[in-house]
C-alpha atoms as a PDB file:
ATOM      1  CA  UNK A   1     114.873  98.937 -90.080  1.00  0.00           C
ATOM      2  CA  UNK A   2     111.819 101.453 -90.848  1.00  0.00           C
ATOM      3  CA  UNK A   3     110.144 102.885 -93.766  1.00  0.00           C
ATOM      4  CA  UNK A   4     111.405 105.970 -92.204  1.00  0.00           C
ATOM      5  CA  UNK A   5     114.028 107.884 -94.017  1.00  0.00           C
ATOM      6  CA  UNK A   6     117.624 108.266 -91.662  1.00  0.00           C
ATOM      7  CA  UNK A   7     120.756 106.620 -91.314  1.00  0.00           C
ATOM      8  CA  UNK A   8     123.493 105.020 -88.572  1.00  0.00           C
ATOM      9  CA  UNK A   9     125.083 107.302 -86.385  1.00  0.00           C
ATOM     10  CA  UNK A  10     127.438 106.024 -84.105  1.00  0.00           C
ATOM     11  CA  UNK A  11     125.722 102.666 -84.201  1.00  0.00           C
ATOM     12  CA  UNK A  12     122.621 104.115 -83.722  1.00  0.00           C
ATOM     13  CA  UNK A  13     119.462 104.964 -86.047  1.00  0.00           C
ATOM     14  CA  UNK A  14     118.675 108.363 -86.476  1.00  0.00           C
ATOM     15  CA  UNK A  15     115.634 109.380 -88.572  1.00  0.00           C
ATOM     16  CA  UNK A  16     115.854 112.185 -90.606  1.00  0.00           C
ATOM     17  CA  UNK A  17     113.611 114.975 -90.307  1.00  0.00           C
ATOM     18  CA  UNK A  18     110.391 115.464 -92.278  1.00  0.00           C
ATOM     19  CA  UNK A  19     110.474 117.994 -94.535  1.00  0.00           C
ATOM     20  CA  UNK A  20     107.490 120.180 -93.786  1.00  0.00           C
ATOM     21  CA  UNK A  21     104.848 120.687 -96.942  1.00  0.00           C
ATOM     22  CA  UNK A  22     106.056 123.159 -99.189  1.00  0.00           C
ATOM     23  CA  UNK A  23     103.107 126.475 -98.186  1.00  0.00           C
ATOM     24  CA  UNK A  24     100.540 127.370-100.896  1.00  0.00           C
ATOM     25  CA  UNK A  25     100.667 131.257-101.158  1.00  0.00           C
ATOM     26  CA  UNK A  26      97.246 132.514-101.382  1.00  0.00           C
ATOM     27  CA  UNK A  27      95.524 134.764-103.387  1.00  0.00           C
ATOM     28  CA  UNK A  28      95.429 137.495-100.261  1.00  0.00           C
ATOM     29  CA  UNK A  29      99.400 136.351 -99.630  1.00  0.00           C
ATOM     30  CA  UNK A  30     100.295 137.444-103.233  1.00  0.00           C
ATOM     31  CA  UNK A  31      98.773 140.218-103.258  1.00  0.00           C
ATOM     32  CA  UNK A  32      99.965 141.950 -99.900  1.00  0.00           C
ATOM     33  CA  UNK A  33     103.307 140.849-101.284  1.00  0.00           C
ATOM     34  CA  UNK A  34     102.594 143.191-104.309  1.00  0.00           C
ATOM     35  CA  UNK A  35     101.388 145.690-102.311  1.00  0.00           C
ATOM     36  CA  UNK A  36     104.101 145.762-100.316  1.00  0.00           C
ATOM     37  CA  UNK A  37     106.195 145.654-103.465  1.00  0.00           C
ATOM     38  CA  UNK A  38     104.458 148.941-104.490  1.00  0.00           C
ATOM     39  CA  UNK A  39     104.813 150.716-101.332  1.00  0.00           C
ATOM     40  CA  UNK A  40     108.514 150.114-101.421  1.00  0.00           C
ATOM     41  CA  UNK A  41     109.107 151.365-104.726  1.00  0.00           C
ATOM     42  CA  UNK A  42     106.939 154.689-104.158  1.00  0.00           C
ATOM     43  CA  UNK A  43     108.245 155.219-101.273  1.00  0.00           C
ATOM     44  CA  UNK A  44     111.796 154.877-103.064  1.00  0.00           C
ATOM     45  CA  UNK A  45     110.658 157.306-105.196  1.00  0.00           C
ATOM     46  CA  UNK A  46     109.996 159.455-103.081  1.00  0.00           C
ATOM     47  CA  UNK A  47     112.831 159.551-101.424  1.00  0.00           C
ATOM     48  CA  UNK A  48     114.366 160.353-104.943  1.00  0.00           C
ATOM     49  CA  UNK A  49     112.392 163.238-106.137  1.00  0.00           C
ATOM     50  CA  UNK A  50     112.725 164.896-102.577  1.00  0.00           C
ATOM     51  CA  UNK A  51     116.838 164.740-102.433  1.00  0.00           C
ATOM     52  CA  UNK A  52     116.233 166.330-105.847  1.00  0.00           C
ATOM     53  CA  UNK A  53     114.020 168.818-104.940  1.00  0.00           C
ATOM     54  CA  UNK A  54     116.346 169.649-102.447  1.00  0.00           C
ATOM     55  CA  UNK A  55     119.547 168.953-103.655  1.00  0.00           C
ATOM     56  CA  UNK A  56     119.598 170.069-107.606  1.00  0.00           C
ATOM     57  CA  UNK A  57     118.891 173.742-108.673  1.00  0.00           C
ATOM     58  CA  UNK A  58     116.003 172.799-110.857  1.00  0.00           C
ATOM     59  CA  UNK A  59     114.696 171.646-107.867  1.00  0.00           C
ATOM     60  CA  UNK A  60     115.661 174.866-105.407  1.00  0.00           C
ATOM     61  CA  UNK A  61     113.721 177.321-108.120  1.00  0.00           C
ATOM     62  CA  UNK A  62     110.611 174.657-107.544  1.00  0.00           C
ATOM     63  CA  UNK A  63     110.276 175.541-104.214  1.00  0.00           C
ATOM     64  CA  UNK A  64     111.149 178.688-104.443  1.00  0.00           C
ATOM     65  CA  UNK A  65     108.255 179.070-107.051  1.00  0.00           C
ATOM     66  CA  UNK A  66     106.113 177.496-105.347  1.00  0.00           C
ATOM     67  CA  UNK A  67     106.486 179.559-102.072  1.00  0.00           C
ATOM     68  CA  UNK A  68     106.294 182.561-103.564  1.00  0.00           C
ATOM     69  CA  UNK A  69     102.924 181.373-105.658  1.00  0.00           C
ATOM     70  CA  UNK A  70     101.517 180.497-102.283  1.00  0.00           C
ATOM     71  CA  UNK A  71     102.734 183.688-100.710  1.00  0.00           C
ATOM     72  CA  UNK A  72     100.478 185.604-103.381  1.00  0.00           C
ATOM     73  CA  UNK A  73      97.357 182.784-102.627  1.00  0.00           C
ATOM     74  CA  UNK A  74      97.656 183.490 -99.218  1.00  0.00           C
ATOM     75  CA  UNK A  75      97.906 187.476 -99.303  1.00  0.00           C
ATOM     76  CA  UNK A  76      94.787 187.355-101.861  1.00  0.00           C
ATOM     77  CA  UNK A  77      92.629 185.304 -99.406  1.00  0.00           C
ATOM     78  CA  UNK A  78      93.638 188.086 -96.533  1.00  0.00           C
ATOM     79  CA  UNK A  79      92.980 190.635 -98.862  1.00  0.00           C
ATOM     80  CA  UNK A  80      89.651 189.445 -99.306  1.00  0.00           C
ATOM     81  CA  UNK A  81      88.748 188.803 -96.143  1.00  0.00           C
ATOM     82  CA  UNK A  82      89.852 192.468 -95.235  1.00  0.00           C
ATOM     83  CA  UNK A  83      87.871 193.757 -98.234  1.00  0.00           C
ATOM     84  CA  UNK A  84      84.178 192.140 -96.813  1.00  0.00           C
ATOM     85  CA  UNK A  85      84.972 192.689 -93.485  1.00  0.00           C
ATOM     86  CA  UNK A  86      85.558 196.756 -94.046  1.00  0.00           C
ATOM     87  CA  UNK A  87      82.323 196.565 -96.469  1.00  0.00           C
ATOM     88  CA  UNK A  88      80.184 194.976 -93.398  1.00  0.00           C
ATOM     89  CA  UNK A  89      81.884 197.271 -90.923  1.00  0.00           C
ATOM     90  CA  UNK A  90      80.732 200.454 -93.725  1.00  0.00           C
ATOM     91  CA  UNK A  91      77.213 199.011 -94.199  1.00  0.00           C
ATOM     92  CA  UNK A  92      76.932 198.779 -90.298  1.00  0.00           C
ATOM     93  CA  UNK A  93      77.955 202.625 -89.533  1.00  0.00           C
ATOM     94  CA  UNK A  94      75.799 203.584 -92.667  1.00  0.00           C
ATOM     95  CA  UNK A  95      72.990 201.991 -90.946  1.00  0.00           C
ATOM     96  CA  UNK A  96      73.515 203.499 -87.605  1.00  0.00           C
ATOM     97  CA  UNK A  97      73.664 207.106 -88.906  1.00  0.00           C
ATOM     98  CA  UNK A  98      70.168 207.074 -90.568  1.00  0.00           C
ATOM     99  CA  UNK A  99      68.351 208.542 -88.995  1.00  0.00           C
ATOM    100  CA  UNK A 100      65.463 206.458 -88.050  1.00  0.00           C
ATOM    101  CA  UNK A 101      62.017 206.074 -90.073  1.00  0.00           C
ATOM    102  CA  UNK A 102      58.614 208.245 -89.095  1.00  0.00           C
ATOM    103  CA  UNK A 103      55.828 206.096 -87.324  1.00  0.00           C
ATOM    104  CA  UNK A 104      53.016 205.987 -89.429  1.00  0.00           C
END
């Protein structure tokens, strides 16, 4: 016969497939497998907190806090904004009524 591994079927020969070399994972193989691995699990976790946040009471009042604490942020900011705006719009009419300097 061969040196090549198979056996008799139906009075025939039939070689036996090579077994392809067993792949080397490389250093860049292992670790996209780990960051993959990562990704997974925070993305698991995410998952987790946010059926929590939304599903639990502890985690109704969190939103509900933290609307409200952004409600206040964002009436502040408008505040402010309405505050300089009537100061320039008082500064501008102050200027307009004086009455203008003498020529010297």
């Amino acid at each position: 016969m061969t040196d090549k591994k198979g056996h008799f079927e139906k009075g025939h020969w039939v070689e036996e497939p090579v077994a392809a070399p067993a792949k080397e994972e490389s250093q860049i193989d292992i670790r996209i497998a780990a960051a993959t691995k990562s990704v997974i699990s925070a993305m698991n976790d995410l998952a987790k907190v946010t059926h929590d946040l939304v599903a639990t009471e502890e985690g109704k009042k969190y939103i509900e806090n933290t609307v409200k604490e952004t409600t206040v942020q964002v009436q502040k900011s408008f505040d402010d904004i309405l505050a300089r705006a009537k100061a320039e719009v008082d500064k501008a009419k102050a200027d307009v009524s004086k009455p203008p300097e003498p020529k010297k």
